[in-house]
PDB file of N, CA and C in Angstrom:
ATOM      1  N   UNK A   1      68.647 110.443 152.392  1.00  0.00           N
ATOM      2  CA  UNK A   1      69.623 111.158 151.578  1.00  0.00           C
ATOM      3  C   UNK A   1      68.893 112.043 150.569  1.00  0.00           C
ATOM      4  N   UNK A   2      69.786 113.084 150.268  1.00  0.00           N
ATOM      5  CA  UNK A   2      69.582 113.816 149.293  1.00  0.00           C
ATOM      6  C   UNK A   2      70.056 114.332 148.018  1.00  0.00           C
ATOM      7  N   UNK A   3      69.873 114.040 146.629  1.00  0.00           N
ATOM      8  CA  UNK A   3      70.365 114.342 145.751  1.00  0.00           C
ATOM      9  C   UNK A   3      70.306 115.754 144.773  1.00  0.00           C
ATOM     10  N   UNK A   4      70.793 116.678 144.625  1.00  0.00           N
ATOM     11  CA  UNK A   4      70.902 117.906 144.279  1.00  0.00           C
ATOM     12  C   UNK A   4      71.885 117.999 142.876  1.00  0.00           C
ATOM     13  N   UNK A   5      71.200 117.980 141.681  1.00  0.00           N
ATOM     14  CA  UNK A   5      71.697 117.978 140.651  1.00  0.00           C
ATOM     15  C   UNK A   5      71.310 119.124 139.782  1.00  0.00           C
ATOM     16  N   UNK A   6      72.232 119.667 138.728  1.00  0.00           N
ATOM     17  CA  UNK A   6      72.038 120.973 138.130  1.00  0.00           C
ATOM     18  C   UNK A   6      72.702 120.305 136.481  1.00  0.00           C
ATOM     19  N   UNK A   7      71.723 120.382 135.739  1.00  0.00           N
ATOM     20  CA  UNK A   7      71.982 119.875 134.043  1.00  0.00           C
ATOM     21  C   UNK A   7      72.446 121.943 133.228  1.00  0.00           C
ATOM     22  N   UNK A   8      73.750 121.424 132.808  1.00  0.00           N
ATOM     23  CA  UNK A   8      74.328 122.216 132.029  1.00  0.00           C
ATOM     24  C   UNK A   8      74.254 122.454 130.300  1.00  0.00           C
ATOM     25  N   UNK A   9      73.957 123.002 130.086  1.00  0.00           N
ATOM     26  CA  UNK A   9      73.863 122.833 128.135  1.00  0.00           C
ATOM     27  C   UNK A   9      74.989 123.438 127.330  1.00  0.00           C
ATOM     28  N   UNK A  10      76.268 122.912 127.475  1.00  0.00           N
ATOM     29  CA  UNK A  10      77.132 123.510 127.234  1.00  0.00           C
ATOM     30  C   UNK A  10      77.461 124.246 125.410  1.00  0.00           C
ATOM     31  N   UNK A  11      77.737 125.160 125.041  1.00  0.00           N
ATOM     32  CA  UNK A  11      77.930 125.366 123.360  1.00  0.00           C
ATOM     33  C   UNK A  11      79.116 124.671 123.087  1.00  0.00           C
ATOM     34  N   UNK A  12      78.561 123.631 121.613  1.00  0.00           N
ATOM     35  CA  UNK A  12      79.801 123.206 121.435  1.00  0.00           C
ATOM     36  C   UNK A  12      81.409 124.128 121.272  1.00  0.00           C
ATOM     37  N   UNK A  13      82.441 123.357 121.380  1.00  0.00           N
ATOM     38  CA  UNK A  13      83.766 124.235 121.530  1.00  0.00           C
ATOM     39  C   UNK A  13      83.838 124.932 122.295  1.00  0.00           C
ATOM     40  N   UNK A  14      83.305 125.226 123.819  1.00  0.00           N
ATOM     41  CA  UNK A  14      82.900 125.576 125.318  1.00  0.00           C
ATOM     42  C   UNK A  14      83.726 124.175 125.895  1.00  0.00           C
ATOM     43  N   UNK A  15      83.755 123.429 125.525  1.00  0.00           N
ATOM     44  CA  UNK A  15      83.589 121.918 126.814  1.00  0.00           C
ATOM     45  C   UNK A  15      84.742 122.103 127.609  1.00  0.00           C
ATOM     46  N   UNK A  16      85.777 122.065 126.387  1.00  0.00           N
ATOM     47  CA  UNK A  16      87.057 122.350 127.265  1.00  0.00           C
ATOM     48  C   UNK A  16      87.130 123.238 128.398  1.00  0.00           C
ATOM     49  N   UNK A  17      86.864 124.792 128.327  1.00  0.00           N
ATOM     50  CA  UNK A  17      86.892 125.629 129.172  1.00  0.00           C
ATOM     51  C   UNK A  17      85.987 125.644 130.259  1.00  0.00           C
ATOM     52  N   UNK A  18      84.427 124.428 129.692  1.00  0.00           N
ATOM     53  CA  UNK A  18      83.574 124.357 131.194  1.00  0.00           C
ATOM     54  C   UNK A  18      84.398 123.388 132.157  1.00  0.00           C
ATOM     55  N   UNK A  19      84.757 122.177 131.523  1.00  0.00           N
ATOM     56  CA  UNK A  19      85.581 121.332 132.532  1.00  0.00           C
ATOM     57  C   UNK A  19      86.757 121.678 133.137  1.00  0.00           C
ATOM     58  N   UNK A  20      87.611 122.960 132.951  1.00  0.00           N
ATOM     59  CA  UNK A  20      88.516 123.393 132.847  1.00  0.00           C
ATOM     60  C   UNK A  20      88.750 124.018 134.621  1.00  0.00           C
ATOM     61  N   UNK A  21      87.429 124.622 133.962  1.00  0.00           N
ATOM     62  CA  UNK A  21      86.711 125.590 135.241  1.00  0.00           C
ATOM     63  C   UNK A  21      85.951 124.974 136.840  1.00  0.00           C
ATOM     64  N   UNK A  22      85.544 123.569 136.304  1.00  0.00           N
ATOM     65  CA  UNK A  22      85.738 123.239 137.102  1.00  0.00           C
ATOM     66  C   UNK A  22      86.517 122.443 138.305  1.00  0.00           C
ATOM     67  N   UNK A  23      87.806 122.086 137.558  1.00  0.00           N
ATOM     68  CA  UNK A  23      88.563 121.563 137.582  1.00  0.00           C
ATOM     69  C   UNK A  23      89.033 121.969 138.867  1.00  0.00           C
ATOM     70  N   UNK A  24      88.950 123.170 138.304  1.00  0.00           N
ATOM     71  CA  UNK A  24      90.317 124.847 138.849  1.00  0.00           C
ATOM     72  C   UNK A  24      89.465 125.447 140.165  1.00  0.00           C
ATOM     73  N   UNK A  25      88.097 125.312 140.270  1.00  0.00           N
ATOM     74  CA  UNK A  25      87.474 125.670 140.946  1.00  0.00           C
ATOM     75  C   UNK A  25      87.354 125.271 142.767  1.00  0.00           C
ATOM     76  N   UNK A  26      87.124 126.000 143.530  1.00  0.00           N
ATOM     77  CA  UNK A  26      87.556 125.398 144.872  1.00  0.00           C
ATOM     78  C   UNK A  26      85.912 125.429 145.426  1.00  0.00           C
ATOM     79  N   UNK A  27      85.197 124.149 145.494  1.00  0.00           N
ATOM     80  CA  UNK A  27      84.130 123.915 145.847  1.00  0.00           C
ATOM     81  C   UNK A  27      83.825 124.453 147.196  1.00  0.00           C
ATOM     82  N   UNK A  28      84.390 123.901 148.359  1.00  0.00           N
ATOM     83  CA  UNK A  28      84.101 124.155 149.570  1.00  0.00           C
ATOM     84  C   UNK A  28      83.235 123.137 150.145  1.00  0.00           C
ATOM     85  N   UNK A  29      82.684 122.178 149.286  1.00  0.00           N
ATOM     86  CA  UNK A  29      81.524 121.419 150.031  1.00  0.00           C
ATOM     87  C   UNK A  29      81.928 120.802 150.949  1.00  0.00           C
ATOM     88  N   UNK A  30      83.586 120.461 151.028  1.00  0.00           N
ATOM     89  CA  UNK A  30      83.740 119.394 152.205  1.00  0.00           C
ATOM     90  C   UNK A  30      83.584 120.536 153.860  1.00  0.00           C
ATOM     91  N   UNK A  31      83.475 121.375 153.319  1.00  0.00           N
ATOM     92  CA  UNK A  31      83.623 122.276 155.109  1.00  0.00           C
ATOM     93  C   UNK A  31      81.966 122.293 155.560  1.00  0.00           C
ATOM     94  N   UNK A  32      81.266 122.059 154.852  1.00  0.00           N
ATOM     95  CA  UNK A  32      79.669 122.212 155.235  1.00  0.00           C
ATOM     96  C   UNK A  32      79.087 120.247 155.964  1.00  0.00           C
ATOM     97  N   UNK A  33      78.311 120.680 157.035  1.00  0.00           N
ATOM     98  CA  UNK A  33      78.244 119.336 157.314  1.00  0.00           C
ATOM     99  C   UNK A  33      77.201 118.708 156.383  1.00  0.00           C
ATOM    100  N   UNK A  34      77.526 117.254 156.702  1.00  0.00           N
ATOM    101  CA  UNK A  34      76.137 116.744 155.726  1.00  0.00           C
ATOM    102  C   UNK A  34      76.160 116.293 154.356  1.00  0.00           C
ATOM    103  N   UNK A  35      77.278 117.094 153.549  1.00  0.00           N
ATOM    104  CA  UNK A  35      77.564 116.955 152.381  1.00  0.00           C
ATOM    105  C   UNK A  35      78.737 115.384 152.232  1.00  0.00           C
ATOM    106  N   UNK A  36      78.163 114.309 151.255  1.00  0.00           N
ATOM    107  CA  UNK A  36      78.497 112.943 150.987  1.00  0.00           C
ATOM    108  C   UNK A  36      79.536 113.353 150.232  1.00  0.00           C
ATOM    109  N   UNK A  37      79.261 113.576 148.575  1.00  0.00           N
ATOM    110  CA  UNK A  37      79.986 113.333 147.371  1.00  0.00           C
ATOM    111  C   UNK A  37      79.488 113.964 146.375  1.00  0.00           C
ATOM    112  N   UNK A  38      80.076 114.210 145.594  1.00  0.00           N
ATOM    113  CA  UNK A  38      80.264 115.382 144.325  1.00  0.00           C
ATOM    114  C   UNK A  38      81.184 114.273 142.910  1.00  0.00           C
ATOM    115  N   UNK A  39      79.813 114.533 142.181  1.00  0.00           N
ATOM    116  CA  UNK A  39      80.175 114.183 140.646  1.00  0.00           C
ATOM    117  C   UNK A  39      80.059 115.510 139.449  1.00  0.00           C
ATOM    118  N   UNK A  40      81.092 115.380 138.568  1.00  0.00           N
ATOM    119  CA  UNK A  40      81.045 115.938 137.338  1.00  0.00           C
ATOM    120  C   UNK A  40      80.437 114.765 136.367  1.00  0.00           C
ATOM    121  N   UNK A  41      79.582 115.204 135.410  1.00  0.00           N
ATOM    122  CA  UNK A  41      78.650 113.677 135.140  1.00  0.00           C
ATOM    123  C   UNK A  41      79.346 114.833 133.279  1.00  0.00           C
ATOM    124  N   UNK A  42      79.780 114.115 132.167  1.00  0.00           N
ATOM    125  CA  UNK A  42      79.347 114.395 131.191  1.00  0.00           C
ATOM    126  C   UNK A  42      78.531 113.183 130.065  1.00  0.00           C
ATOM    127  N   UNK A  43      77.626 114.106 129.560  1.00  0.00           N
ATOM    128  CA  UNK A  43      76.429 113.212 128.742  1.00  0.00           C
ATOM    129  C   UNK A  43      76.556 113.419 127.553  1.00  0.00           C
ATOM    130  N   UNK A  44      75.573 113.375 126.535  1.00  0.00           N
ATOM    131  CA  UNK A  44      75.756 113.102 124.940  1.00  0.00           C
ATOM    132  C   UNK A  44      75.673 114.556 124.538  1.00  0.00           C
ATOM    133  N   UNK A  45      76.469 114.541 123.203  1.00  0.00           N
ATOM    134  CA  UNK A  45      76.685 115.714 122.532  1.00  0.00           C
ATOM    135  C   UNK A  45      75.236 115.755 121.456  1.00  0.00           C
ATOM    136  N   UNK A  46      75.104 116.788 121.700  1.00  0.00           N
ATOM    137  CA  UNK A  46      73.952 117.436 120.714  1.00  0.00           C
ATOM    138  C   UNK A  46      74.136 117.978 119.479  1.00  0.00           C
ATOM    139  N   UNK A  47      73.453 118.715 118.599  1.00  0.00           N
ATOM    140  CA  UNK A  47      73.929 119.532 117.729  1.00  0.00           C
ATOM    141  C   UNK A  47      74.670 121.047 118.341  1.00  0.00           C
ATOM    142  N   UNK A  48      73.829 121.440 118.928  1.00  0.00           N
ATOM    143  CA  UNK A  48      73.574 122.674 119.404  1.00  0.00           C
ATOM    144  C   UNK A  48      74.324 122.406 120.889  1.00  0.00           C
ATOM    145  N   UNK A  49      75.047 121.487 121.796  1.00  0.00           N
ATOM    146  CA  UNK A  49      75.215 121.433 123.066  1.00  0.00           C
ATOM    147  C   UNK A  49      75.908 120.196 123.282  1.00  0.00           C
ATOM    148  N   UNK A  50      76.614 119.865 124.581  1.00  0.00           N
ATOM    149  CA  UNK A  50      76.889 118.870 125.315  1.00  0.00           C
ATOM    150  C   UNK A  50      76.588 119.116 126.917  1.00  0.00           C
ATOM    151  N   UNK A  51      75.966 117.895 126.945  1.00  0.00           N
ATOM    152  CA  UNK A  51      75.262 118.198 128.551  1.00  0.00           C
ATOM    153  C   UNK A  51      76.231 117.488 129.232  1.00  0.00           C
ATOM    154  N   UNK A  52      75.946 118.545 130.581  1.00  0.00           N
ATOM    155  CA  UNK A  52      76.833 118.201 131.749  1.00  0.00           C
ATOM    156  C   UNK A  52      75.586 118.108 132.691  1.00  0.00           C
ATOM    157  N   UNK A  53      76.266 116.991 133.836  1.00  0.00           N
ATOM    158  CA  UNK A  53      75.704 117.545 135.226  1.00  0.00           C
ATOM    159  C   UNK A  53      76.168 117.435 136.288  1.00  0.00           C
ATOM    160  N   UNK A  54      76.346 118.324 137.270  1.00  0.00           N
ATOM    161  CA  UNK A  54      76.632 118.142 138.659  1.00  0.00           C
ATOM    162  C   UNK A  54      75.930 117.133 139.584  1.00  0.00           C
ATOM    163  N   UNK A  55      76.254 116.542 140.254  1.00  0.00           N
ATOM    164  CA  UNK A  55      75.800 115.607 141.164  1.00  0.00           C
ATOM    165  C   UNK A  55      76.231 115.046 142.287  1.00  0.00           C
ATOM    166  N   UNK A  56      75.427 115.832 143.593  1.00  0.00           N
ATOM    167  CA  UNK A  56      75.878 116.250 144.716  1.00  0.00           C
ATOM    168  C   UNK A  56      74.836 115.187 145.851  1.00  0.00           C
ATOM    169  N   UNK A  57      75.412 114.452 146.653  1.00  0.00           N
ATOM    170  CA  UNK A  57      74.841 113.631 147.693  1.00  0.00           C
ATOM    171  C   UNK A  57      75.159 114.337 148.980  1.00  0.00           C
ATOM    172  N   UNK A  58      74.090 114.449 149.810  1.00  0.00           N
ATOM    173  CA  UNK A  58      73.764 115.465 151.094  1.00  0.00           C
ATOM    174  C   UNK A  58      72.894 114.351 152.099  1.00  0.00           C
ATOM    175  N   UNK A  59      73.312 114.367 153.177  1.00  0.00           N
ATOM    176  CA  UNK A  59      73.077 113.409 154.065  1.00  0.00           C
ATOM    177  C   UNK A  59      71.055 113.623 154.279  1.00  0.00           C
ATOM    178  N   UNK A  60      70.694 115.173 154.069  1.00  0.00           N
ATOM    179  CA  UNK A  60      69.299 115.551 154.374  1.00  0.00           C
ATOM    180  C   UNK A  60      69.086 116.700 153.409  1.00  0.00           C
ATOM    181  N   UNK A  61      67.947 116.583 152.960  1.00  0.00           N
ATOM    182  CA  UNK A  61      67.276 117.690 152.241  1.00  0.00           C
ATOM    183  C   UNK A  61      67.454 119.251 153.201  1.00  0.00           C
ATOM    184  N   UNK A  62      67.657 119.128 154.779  1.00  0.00           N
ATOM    185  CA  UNK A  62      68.091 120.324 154.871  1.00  0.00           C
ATOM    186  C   UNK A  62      69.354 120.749 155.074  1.00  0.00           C
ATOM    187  N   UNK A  63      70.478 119.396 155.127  1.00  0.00           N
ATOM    188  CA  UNK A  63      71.645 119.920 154.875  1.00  0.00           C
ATOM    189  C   UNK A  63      72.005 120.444 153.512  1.00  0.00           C
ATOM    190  N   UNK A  64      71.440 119.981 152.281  1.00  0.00           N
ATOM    191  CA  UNK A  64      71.709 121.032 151.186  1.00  0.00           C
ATOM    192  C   UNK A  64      70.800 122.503 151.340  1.00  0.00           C
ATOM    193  N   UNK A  65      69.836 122.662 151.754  1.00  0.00           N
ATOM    194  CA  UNK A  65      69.401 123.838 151.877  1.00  0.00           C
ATOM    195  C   UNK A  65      70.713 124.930 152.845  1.00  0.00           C
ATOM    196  N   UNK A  66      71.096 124.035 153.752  1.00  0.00           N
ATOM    197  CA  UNK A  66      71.605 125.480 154.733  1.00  0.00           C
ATOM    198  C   UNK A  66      73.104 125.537 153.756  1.00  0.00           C
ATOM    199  N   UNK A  67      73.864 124.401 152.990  1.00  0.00           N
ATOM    200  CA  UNK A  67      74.783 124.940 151.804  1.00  0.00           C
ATOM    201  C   UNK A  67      74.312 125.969 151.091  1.00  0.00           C
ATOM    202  N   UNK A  68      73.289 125.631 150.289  1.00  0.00           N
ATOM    203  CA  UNK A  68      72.669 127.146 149.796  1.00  0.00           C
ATOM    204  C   UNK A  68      72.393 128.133 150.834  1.00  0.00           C
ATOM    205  N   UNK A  69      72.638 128.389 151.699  1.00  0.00           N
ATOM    206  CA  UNK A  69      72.660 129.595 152.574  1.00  0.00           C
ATOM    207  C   UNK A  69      73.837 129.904 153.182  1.00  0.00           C
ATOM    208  N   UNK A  70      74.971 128.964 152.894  1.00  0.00           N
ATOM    209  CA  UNK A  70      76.522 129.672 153.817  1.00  0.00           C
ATOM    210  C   UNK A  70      77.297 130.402 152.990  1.00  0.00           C
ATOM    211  N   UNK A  71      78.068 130.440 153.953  1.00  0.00           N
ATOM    212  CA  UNK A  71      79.084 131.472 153.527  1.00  0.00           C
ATOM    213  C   UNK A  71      80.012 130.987 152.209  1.00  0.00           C
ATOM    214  N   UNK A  72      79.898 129.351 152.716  1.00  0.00           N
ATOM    215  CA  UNK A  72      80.854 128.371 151.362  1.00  0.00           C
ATOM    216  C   UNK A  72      80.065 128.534 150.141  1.00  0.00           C
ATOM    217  N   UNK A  73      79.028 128.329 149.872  1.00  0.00           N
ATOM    218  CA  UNK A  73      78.400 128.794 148.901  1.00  0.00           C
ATOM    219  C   UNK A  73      78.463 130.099 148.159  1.00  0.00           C
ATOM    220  N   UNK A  74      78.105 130.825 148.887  1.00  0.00           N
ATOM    221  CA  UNK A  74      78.725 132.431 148.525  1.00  0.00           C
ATOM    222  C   UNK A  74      80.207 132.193 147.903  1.00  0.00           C
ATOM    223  N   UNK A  75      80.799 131.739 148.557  1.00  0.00           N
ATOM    224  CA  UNK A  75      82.575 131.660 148.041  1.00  0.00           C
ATOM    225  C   UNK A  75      82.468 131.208 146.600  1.00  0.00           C
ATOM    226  N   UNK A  76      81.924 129.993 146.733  1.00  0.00           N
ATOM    227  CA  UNK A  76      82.577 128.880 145.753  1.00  0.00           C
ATOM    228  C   UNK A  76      81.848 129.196 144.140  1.00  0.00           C
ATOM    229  N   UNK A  77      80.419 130.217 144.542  1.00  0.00           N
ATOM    230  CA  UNK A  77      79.633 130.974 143.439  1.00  0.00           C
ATOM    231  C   UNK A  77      80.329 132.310 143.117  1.00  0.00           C
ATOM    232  N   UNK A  78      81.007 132.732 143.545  1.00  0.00           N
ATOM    233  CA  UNK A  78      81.309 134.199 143.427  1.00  0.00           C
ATOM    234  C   UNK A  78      81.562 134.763 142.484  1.00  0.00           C
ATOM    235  N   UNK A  79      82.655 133.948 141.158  1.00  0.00           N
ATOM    236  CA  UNK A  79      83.188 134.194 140.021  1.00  0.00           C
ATOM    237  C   UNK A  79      82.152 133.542 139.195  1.00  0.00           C
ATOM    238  N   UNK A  80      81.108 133.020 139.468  1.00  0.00           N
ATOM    239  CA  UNK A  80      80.162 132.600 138.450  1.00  0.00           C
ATOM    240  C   UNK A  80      79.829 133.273 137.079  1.00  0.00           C
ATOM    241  N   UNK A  81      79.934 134.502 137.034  1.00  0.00           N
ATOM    242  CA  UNK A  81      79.317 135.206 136.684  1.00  0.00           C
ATOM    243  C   UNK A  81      80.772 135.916 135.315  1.00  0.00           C
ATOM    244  N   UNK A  82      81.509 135.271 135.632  1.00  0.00           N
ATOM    245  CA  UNK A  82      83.162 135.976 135.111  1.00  0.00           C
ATOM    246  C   UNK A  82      83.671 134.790 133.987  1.00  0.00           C
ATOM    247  N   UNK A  83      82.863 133.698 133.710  1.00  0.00           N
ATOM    248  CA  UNK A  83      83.001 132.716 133.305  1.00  0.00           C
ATOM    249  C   UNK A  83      82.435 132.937 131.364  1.00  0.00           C
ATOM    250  N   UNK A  84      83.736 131.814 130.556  1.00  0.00           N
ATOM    251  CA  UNK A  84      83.963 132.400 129.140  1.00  0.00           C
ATOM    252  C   UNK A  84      82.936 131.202 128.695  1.00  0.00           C
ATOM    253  N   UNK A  85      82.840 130.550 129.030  1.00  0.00           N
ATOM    254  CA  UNK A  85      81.873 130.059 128.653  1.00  0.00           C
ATOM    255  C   UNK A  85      80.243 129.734 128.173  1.00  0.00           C
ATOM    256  N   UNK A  86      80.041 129.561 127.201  1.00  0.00           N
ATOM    257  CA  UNK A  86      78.471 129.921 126.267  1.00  0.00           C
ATOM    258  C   UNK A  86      77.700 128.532 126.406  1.00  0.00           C
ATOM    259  N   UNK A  87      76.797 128.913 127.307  1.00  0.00           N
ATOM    260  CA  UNK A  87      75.497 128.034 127.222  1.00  0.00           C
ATOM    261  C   UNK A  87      74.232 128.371 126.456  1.00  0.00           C
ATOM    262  N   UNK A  88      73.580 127.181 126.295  1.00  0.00           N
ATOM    263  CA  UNK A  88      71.915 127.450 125.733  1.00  0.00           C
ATOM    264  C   UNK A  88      71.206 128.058 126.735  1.00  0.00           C
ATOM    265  N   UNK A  89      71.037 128.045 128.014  1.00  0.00           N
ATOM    266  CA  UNK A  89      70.438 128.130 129.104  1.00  0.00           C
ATOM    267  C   UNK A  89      71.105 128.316 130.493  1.00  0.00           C
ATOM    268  N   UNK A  90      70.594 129.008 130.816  1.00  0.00           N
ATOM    269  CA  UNK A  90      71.081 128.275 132.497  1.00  0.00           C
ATOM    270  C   UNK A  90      71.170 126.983 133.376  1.00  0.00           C
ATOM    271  N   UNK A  91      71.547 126.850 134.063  1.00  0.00           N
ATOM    272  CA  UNK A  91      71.903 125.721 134.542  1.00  0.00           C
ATOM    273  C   UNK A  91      70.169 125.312 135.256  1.00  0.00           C
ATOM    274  N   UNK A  92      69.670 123.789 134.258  1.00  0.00           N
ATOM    275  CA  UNK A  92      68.301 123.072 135.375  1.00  0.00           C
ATOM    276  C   UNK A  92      68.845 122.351 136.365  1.00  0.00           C
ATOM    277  N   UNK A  93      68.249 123.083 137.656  1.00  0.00           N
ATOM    278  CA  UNK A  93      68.113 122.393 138.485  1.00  0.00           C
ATOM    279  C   UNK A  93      67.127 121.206 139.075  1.00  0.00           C
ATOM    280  N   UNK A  94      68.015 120.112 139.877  1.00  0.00           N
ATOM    281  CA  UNK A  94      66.864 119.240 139.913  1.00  0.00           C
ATOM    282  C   UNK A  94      67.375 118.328 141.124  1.00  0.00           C
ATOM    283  N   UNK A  95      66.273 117.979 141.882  1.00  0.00           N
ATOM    284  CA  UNK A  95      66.564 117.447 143.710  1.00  0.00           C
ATOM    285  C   UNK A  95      65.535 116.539 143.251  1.00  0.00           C
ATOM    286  N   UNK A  96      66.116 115.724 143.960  1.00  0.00           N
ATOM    287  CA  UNK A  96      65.228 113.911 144.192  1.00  0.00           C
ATOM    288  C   UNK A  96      66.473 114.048 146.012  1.00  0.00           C
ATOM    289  N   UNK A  97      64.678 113.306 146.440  1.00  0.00           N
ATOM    290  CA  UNK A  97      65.226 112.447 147.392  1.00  0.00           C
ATOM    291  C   UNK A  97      65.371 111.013 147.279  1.00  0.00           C
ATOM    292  N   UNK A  98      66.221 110.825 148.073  1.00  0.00           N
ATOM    293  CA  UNK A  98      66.694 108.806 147.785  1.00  0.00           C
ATOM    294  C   UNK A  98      65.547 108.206 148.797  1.00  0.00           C
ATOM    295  N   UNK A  99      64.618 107.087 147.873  1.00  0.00           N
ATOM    296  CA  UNK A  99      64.011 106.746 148.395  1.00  0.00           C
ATOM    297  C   UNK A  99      64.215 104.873 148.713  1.00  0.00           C
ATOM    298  N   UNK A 100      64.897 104.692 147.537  1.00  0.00           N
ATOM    299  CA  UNK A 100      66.076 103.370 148.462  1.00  0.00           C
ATOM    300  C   UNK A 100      67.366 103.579 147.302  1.00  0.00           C
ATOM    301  N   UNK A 101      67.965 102.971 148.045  1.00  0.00           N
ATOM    302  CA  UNK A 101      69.502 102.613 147.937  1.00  0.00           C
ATOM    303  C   UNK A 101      70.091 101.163 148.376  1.00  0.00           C
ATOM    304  N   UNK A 102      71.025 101.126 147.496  1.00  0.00           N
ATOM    305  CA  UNK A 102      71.701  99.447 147.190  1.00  0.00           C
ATOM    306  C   UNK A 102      73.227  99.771 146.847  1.00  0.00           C
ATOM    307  N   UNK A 103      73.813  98.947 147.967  1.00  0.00           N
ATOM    308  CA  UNK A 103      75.470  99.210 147.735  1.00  0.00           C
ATOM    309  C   UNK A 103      75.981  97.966 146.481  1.00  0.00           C
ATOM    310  N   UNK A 104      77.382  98.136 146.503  1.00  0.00           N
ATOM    311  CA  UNK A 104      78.107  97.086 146.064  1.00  0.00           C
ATOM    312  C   UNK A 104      78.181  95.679 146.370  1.00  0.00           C
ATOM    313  N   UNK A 105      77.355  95.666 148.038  1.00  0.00           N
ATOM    314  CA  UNK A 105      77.306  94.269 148.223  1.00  0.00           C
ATOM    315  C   UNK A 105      75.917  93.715 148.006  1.00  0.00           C
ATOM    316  N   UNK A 106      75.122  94.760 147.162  1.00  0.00           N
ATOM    317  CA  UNK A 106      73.750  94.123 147.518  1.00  0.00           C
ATOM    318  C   UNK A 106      72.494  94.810 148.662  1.00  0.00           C
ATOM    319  N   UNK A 107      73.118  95.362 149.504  1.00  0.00           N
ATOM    320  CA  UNK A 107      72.540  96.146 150.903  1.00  0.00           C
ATOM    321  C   UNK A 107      71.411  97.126 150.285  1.00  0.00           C
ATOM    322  N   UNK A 108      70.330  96.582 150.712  1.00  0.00           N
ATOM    323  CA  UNK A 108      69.543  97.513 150.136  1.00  0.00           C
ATOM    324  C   UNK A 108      68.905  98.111 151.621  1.00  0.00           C
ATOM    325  N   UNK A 109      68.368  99.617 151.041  1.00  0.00           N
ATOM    326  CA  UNK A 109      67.897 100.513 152.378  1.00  0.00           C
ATOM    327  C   UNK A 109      66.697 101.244 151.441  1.00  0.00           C
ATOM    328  N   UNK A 110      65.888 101.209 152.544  1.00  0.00           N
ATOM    329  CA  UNK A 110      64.789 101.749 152.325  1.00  0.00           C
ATOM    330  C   UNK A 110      64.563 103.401 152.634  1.00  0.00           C
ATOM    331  N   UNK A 111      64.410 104.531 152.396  1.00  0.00           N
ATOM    332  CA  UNK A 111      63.919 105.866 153.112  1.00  0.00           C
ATOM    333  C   UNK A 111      62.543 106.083 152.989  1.00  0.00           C
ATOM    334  N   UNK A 112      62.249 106.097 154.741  1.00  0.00           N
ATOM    335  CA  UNK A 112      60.762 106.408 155.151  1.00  0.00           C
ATOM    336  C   UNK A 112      60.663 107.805 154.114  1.00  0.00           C
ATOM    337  N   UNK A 113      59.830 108.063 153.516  1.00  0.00           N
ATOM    338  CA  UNK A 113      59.095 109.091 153.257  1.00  0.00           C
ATOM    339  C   UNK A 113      58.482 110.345 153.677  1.00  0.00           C
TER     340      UNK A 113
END
């Protein structure tokens, strides 16, 4: 498995309108194969920010690559750019692969390397 996460630095009095947006937003990930599950993660407020992060499970490191190359991607980015919202930064990106995993019952799995 693959994990594909992007940390947001939102300006305070932004939060509303970032969660808002994504709310409203039409992902597309379920039409791409490969793609598990999708989290909105929010974290601690700062002076200056409240962090967000996306957090996206992909069956293979190259099924998120060919998302970043379709057409759903293109879609679901398009208005990116049209957005009222004030960050510190751009969005960090950040990929880990799962190198084990443990369910609810205990099941633990190993990934060859």
């Amino acid at each position: 498995m693959y994990i594909a996460m992007n940390r947001f630095r939102v300006v305070p009095g932004f939060e509303e309108a970032f969660e808002a947006q994504w709310l409203n937003r039409q992902g597309r990930l379920s039409e791409v194969p490969g793609y598990i599950e999708f989290q909105m993660l929010k974290g601690p407020k700062a002076e200056d920010h409240t962090l967000y992060a996306s957090h996206t499970v992909w069956d293979t490191y190259e099924s998120f690559v060919a998302w970043t190359k379709s057409e759903q991607f293109r879609a679901a980015h398009a208005r990116a750019g049209e957005s009222k919202v004030q960050y510190l930064s751009g969005p960090h990106f950040e990929g880990f692969e799962v190198i084990i995993s443990e369910d609810s019952a205990g099941n633990r799995r190993s990934q060859a390397a």
